[in-house]
C-alpha atoms as a PDB file:
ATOM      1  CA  UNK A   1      85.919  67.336 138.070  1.00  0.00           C
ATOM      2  CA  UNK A   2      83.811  70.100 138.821  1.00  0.00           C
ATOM      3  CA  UNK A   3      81.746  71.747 135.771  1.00  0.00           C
ATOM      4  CA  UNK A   4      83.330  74.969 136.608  1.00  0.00           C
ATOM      5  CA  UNK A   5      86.822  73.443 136.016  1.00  0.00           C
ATOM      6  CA  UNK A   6      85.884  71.878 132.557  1.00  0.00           C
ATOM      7  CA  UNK A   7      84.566  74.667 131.036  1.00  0.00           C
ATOM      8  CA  UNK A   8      86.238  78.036 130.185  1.00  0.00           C
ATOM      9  CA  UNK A   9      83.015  79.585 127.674  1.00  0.00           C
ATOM     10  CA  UNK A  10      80.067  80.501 129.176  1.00  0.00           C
ATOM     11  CA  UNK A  11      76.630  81.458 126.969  1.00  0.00           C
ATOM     12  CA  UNK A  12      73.396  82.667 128.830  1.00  0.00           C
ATOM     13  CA  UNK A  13      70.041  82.960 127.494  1.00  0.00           C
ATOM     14  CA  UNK A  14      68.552  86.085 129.512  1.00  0.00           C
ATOM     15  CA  UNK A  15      65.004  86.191 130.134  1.00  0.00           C
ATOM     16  CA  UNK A  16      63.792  83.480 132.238  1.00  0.00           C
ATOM     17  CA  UNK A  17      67.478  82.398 132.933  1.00  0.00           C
ATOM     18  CA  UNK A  18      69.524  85.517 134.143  1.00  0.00           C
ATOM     19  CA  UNK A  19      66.519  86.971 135.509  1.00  0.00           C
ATOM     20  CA  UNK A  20      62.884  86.161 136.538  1.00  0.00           C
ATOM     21  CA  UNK A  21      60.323  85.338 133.717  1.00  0.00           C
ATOM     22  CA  UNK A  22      58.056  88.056 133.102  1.00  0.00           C
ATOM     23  CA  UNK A  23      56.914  87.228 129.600  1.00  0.00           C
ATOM     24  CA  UNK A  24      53.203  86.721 129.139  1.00  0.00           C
ATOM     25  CA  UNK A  25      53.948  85.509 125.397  1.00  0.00           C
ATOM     26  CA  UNK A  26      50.205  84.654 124.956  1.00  0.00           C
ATOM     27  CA  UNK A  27      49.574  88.495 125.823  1.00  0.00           C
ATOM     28  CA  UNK A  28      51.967  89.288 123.807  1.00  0.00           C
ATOM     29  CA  UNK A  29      51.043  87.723 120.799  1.00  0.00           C
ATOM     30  CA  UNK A  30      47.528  89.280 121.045  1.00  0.00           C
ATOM     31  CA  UNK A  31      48.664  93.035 121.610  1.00  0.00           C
ATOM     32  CA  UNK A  32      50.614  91.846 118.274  1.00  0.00           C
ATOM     33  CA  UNK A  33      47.819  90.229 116.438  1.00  0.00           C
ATOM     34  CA  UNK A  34      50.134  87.459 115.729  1.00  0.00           C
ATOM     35  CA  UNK A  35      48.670  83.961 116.070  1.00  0.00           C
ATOM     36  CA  UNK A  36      49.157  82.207 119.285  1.00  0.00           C
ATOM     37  CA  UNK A  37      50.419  79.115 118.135  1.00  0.00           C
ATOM     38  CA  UNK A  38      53.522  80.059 116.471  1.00  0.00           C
ATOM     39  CA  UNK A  39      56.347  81.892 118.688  1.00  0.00           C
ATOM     40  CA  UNK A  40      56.941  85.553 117.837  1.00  0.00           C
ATOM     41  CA  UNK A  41      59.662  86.074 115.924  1.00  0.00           C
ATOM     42  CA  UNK A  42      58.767  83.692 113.585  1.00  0.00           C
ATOM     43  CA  UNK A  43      55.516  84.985 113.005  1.00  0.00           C
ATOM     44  CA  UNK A  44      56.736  88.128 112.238  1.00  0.00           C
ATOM     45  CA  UNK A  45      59.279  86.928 109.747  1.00  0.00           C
ATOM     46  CA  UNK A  46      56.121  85.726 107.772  1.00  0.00           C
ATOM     47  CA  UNK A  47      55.002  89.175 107.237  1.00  0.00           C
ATOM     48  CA  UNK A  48      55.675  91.912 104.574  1.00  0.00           C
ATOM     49  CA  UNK A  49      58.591  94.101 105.451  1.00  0.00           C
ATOM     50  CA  UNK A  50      56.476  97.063 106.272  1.00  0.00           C
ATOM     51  CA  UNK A  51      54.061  95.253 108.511  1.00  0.00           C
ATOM     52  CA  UNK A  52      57.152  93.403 110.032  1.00  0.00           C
ATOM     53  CA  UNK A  53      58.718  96.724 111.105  1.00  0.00           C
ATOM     54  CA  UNK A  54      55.505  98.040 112.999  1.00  0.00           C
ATOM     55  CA  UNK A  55      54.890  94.934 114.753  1.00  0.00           C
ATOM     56  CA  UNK A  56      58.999  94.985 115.826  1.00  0.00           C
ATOM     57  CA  UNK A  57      58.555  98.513 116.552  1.00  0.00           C
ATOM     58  CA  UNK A  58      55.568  97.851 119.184  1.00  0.00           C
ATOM     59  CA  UNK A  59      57.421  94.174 120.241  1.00  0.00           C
ATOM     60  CA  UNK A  60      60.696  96.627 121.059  1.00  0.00           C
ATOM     61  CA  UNK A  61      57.902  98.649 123.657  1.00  0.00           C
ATOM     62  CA  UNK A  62      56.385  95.996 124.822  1.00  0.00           C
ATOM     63  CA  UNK A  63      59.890  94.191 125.629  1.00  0.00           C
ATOM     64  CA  UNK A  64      61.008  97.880 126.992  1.00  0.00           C
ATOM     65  CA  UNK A  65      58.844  97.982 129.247  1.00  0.00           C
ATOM     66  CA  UNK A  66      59.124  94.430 130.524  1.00  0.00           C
ATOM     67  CA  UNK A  67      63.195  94.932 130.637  1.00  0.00           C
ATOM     68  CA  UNK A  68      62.427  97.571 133.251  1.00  0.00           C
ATOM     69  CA  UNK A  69      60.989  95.704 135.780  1.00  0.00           C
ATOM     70  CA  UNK A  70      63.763  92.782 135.120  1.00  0.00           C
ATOM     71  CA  UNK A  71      64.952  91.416 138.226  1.00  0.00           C
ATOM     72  CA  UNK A  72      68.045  88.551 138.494  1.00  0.00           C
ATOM     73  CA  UNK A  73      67.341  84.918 139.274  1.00  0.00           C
ATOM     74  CA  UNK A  74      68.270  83.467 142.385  1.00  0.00           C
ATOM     75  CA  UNK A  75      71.842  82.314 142.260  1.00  0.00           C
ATOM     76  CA  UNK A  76      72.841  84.606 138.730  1.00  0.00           C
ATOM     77  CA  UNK A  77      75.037  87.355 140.579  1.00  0.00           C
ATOM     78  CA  UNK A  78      76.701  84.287 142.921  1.00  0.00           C
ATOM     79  CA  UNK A  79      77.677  82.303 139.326  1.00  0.00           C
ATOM     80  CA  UNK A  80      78.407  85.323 137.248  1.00  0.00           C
ATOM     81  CA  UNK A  81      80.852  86.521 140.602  1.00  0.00           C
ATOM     82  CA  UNK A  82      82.794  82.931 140.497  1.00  0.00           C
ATOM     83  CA  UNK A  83      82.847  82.791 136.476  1.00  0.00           C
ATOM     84  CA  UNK A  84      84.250  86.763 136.436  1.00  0.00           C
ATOM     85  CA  UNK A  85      86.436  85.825 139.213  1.00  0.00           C
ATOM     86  CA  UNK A  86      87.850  82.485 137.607  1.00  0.00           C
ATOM     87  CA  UNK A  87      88.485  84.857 134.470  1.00  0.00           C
ATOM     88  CA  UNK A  88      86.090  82.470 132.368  1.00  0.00           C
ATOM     89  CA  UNK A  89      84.304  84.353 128.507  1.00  0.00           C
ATOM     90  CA  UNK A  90      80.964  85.173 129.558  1.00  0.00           C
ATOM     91  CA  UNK A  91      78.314  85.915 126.848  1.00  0.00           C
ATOM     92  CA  UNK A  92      74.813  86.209 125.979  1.00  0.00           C
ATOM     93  CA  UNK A  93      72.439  84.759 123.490  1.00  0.00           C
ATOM     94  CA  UNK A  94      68.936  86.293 123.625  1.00  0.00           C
ATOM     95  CA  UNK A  95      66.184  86.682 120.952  1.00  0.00           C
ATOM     96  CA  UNK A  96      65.621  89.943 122.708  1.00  0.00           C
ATOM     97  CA  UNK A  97      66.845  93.170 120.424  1.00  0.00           C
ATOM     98  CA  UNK A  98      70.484  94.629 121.531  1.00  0.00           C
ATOM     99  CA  UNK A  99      68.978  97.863 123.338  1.00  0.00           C
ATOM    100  CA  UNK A 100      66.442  95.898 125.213  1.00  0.00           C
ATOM    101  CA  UNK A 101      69.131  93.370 126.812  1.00  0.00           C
ATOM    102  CA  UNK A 102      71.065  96.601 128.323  1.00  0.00           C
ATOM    103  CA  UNK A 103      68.160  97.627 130.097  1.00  0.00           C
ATOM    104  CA  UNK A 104      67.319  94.300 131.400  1.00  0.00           C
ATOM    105  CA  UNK A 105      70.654  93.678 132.643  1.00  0.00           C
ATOM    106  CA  UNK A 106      70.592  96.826 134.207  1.00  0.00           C
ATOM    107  CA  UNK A 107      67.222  96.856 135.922  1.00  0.00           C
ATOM    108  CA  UNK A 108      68.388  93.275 137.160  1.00  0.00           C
ATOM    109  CA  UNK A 109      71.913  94.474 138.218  1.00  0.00           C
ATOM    110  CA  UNK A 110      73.650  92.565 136.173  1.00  0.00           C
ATOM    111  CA  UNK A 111      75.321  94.765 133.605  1.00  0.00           C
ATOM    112  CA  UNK A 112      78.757  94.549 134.855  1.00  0.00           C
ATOM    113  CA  UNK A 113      79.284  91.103 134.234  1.00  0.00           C
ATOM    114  CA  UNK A 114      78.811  91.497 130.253  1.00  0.00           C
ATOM    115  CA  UNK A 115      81.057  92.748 127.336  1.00  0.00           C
ATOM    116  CA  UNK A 116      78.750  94.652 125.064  1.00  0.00           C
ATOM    117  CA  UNK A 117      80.573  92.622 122.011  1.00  0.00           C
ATOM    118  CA  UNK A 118      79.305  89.813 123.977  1.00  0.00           C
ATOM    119  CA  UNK A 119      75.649  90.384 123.897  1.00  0.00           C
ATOM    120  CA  UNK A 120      74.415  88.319 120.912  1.00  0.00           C
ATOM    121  CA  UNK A 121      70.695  89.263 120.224  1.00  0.00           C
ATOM    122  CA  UNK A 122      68.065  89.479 117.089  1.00  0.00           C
ATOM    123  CA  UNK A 123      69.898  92.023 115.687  1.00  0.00           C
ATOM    124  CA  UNK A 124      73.152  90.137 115.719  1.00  0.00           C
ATOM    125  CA  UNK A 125      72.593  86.628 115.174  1.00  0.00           C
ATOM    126  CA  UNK A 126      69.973  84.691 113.620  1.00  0.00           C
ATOM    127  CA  UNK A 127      67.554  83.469 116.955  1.00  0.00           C
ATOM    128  CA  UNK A 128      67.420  80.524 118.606  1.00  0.00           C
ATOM    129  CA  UNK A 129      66.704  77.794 117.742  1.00  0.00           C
ATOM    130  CA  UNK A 130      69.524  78.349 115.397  1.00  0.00           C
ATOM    131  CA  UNK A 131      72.861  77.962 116.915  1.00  0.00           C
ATOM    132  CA  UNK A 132      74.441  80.680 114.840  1.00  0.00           C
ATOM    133  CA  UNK A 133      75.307  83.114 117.976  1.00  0.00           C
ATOM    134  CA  UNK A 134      76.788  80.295 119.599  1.00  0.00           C
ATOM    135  CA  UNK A 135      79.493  79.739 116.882  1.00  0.00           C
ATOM    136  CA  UNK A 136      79.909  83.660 116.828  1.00  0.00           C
ATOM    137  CA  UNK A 137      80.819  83.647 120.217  1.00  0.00           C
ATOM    138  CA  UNK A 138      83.063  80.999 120.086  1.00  0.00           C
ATOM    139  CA  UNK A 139      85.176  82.558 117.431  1.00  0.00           C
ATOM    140  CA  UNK A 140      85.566  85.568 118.933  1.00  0.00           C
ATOM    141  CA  UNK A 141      86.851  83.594 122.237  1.00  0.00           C
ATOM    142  CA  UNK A 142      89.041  81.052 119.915  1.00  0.00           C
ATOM    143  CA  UNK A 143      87.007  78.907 122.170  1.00  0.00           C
ATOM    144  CA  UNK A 144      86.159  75.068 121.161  1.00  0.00           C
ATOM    145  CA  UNK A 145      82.861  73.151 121.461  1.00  0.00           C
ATOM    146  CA  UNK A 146      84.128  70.728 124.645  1.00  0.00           C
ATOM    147  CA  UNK A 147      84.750  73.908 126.839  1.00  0.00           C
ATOM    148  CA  UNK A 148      81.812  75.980 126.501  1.00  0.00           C
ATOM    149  CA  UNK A 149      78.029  75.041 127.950  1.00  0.00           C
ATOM    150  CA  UNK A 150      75.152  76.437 126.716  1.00  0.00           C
ATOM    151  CA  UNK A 151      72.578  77.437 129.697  1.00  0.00           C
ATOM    152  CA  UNK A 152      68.532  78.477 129.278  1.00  0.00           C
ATOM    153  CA  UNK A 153      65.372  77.994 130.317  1.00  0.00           C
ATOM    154  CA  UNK A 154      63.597  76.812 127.016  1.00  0.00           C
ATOM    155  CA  UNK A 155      63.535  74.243 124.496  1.00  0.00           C
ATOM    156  CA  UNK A 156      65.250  76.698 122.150  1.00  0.00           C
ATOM    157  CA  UNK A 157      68.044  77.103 124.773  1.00  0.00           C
ATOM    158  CA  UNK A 158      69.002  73.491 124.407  1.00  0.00           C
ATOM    159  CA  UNK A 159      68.401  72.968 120.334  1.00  0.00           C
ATOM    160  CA  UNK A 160      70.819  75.768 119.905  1.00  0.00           C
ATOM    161  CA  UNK A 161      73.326  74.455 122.519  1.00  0.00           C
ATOM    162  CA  UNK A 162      73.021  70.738 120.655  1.00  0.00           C
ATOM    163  CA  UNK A 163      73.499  71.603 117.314  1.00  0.00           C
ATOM    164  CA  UNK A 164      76.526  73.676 118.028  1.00  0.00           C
ATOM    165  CA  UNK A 165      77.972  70.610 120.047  1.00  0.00           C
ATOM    166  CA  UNK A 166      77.913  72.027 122.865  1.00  0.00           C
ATOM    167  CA  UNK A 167      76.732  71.091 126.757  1.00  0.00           C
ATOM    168  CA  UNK A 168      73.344  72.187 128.257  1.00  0.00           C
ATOM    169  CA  UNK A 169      72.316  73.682 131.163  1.00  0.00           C
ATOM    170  CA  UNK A 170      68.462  73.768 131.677  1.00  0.00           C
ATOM    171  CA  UNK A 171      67.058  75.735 134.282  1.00  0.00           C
ATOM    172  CA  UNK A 172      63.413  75.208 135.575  1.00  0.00           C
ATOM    173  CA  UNK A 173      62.819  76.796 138.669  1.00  0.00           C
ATOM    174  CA  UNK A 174      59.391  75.164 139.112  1.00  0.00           C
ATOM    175  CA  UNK A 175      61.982  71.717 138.873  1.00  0.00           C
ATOM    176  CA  UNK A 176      59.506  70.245 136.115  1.00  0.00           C
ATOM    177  CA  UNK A 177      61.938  69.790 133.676  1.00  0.00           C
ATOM    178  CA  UNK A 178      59.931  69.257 130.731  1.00  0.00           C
ATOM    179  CA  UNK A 179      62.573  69.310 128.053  1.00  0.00           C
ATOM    180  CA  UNK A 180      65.150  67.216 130.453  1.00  0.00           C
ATOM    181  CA  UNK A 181      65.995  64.616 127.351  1.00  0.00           C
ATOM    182  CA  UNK A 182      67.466  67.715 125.360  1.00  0.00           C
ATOM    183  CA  UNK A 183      69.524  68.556 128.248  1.00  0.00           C
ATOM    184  CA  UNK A 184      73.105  67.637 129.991  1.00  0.00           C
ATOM    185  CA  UNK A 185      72.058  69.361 133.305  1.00  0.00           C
ATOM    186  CA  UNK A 186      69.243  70.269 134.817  1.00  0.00           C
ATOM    187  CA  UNK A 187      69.288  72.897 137.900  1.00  0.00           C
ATOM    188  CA  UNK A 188      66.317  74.842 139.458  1.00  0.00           C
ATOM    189  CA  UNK A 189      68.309  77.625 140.141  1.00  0.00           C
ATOM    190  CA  UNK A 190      71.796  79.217 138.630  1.00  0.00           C
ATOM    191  CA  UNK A 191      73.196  79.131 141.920  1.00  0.00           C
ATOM    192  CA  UNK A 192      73.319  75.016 141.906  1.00  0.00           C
ATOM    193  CA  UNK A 193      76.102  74.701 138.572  1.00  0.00           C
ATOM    194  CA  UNK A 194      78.210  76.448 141.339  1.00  0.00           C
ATOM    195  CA  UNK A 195      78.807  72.675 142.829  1.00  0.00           C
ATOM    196  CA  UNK A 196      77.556  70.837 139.383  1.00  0.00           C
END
């Protein structure tokens, strides 16, 4: 049976998944004067409240300015089409902030497919690695654990998906695969899960 008949719940991570990678973390990290070897969030969950809120304040610009050049992945629109047409939950997990994900879906052209209450980001949930969005969305679609697939680009992606007992989808468009043992799937672009 096709994966598109088993599954009724749908979760997305965004950047890198739903549209084209543009995040130079590394740069990032150093605009923040975070240390490279930690990811960013976490690093800034280290620091004092104060200094925490100026470093998310110039993360939120940064990530502004990246949402606004966003552009979808090959095959997103094609998926999100069949899933919309098929009637399936849609949703979004993202350790982006709320307002940052609206502009990225919209640069990308991809708004229409989303229910704001569906958008689970930083603000909302704690981030990935942690699967708590994943359970949030679930409740709100009385959906269960068998029928809903977790799909992303990152290591974080699948951890999340896994410890909410959920499928994976991971997406590598350079078809390296480097976290394939944490995943069910593996596609190189969104468009392939149409005949998974």
């Amino acid at each position: 049976m096709r994966l598109l008949q088993q599954k009724k719940n749908w979760i997305f991570d965004m950047d890198g998944t739903l549209t084209i990678a543009k995040h130079d973390f590394d740069a990032i990290k150093r605009e923040l004067e975070i240390p490279l070897d930690t990811d960013i969030l976490t690093s800034l969950s280290k620091l004092s409240k104060e200094e925490a809120n100026k470093k998310h304040t110039i993360l939120n610009s940064i990530e502004l300015r990246i949402a606004k050049l966003s552009t979808p992945s090959p095959g997103s629109a094609d998926l999100l089409k069949e899933l919309n047409e098929k009637k399936m939950n849609v949703g979004i997990l993202t350790r982006n902030s709320f307002s940052n994900s609206i502009e990225t879906l919209k640069a990308a052209g991809l708004i229409h497919f989303f229910q704001p209450d569906f958008i689970f980001c930083r603000e909302r949930a704690l981030p990935k690695p942690n699967p708590e969005g994943i359970y949030r969305l679930m409740d709100l679609w009385q959906a269960n654990p068998k029928e809903t697939v977790m799909i992303g680009d990152y290591l974080f992606d699948l951890d999340a998906g896994a410890a909410a007992g959920v499928d994976t989808i991971y997406i590598d468009p350079e078809g390296n695969f480097p976290f394939k043992k944490f995943a069910t799937h593996c596609v190189i672009d969104l468009g392939e899960i149409l005949s998974l």
